[in-house]
C-alpha atoms as a PDB file:
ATOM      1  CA  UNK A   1       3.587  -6.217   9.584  1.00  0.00           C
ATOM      2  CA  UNK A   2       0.093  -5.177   8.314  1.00  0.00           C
ATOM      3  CA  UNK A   3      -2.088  -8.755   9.115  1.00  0.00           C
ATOM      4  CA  UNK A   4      -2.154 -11.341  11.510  1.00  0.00           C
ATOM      5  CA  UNK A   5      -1.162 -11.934  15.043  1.00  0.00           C
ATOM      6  CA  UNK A   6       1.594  -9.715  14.978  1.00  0.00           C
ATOM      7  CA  UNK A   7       0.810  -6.872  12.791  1.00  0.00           C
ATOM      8  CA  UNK A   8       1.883  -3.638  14.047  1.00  0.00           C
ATOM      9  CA  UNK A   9      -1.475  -2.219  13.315  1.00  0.00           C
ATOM     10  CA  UNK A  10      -4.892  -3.157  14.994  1.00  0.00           C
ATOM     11  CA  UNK A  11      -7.886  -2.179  12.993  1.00  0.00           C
ATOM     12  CA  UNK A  12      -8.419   1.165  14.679  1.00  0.00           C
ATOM     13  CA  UNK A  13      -4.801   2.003  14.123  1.00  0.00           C
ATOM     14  CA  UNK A  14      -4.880   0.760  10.169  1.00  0.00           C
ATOM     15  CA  UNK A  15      -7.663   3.011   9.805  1.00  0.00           C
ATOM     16  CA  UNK A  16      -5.950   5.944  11.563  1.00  0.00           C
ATOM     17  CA  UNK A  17      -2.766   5.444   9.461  1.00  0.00           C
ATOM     18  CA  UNK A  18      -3.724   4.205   5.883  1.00  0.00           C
ATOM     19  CA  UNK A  19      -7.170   6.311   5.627  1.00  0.00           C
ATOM     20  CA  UNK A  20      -9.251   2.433   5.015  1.00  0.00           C
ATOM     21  CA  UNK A  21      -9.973  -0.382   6.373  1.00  0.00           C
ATOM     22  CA  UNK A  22      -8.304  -3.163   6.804  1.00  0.00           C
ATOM     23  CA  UNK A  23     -10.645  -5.072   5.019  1.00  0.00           C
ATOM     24  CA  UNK A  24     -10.625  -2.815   1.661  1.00  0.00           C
ATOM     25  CA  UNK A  25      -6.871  -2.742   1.689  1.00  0.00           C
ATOM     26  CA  UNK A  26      -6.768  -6.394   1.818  1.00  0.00           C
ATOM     27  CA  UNK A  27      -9.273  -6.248  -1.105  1.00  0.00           C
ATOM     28  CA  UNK A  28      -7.131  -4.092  -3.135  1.00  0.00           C
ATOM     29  CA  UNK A  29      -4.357  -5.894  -2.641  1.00  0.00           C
ATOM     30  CA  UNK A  30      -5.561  -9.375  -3.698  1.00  0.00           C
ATOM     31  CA  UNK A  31      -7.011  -7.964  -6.641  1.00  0.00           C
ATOM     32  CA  UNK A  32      -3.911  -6.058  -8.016  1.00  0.00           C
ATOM     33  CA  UNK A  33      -1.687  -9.161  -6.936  1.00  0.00           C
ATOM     34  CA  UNK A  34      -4.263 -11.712  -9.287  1.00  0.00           C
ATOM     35  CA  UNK A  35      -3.998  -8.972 -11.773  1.00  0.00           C
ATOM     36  CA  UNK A  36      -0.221  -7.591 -11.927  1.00  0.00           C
ATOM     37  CA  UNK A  37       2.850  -9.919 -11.404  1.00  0.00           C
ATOM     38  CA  UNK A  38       5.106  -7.021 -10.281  1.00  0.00           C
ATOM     39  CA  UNK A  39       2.850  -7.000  -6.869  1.00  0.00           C
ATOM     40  CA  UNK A  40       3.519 -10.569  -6.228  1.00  0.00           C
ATOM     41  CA  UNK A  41       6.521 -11.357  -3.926  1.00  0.00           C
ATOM     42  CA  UNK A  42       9.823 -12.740  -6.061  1.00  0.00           C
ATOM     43  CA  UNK A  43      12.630 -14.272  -4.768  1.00  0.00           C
ATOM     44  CA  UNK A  44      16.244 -12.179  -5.774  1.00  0.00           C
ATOM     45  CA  UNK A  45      19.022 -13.429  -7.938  1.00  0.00           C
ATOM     46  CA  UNK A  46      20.952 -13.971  -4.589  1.00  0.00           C
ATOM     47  CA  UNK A  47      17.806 -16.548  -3.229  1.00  0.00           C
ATOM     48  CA  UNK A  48      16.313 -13.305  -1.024  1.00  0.00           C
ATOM     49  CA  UNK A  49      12.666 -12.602  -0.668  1.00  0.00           C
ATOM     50  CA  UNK A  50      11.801  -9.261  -2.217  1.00  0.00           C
ATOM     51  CA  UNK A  51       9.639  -6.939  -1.238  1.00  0.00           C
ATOM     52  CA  UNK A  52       6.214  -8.124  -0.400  1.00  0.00           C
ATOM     53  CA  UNK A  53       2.583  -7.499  -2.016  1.00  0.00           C
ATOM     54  CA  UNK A  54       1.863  -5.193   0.963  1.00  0.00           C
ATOM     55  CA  UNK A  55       4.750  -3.435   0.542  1.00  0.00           C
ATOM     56  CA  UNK A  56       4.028  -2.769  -2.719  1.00  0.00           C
ATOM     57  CA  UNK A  57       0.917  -1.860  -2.624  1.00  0.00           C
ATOM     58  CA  UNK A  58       1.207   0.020   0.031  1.00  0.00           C
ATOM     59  CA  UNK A  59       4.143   1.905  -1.428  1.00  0.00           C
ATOM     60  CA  UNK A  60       1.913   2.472  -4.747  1.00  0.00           C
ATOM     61  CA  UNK A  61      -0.993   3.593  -2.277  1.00  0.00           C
ATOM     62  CA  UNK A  62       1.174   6.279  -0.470  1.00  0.00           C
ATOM     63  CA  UNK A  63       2.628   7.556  -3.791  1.00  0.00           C
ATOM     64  CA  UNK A  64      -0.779   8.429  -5.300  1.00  0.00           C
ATOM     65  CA  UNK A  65      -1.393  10.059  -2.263  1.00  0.00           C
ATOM     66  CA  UNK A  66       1.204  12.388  -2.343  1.00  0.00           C
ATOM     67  CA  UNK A  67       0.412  13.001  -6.041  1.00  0.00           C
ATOM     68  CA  UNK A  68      -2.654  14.066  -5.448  1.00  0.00           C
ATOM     69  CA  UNK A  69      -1.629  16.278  -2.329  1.00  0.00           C
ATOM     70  CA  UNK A  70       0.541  17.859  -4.281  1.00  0.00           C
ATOM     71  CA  UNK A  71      -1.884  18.685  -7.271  1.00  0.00           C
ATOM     72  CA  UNK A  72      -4.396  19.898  -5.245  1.00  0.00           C
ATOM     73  CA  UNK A  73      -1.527  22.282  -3.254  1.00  0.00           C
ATOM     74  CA  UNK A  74      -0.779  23.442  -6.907  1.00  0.00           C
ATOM     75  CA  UNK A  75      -4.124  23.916  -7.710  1.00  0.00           C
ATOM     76  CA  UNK A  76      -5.085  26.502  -4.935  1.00  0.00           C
ATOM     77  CA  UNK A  77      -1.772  28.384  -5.690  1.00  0.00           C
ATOM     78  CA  UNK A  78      -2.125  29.287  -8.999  1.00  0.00           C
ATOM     79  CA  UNK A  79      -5.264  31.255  -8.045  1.00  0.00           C
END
């Protein structure tokens, strides 16, 4: 999905869509898989992969994104 010969993203499009390169993101994401076990992929009580360490991060990526959207919306309406 994100890497490889099928990702739905080339570079250009990454860039357009995730606000970084493709490059940094993988950074990021190596480093925060190394670091925190709840980024790696797990497989399920039932034997199912889980979600994987691009998901994840990607998920945690988009979330503090819309946090800080949101704070800085707050912030010029309490002027």
């Amino acid at each position: 999905y994100f890497c490889g010969a099928n990702s739905t993203y080339n570079d250009k499009d990454f860039r357009c869509r995730f606000r970084m390169r493709r490059l940094f993101f993988e950074d990021i994401r190596r480093k925060v898989e190394a670091r925190n076990p709840y980024f790696r992929q797990k497989v399920d009580c039932c034997g199912e992969l889980g979600a994987s360490s691009y998901q994840k991060v990607m998920a945690a990526h988009e979330l503090k994104n819309n946090l800080v959207e949101h704070l800085w919306s707050r912030q010029g309406s309490a002027k």
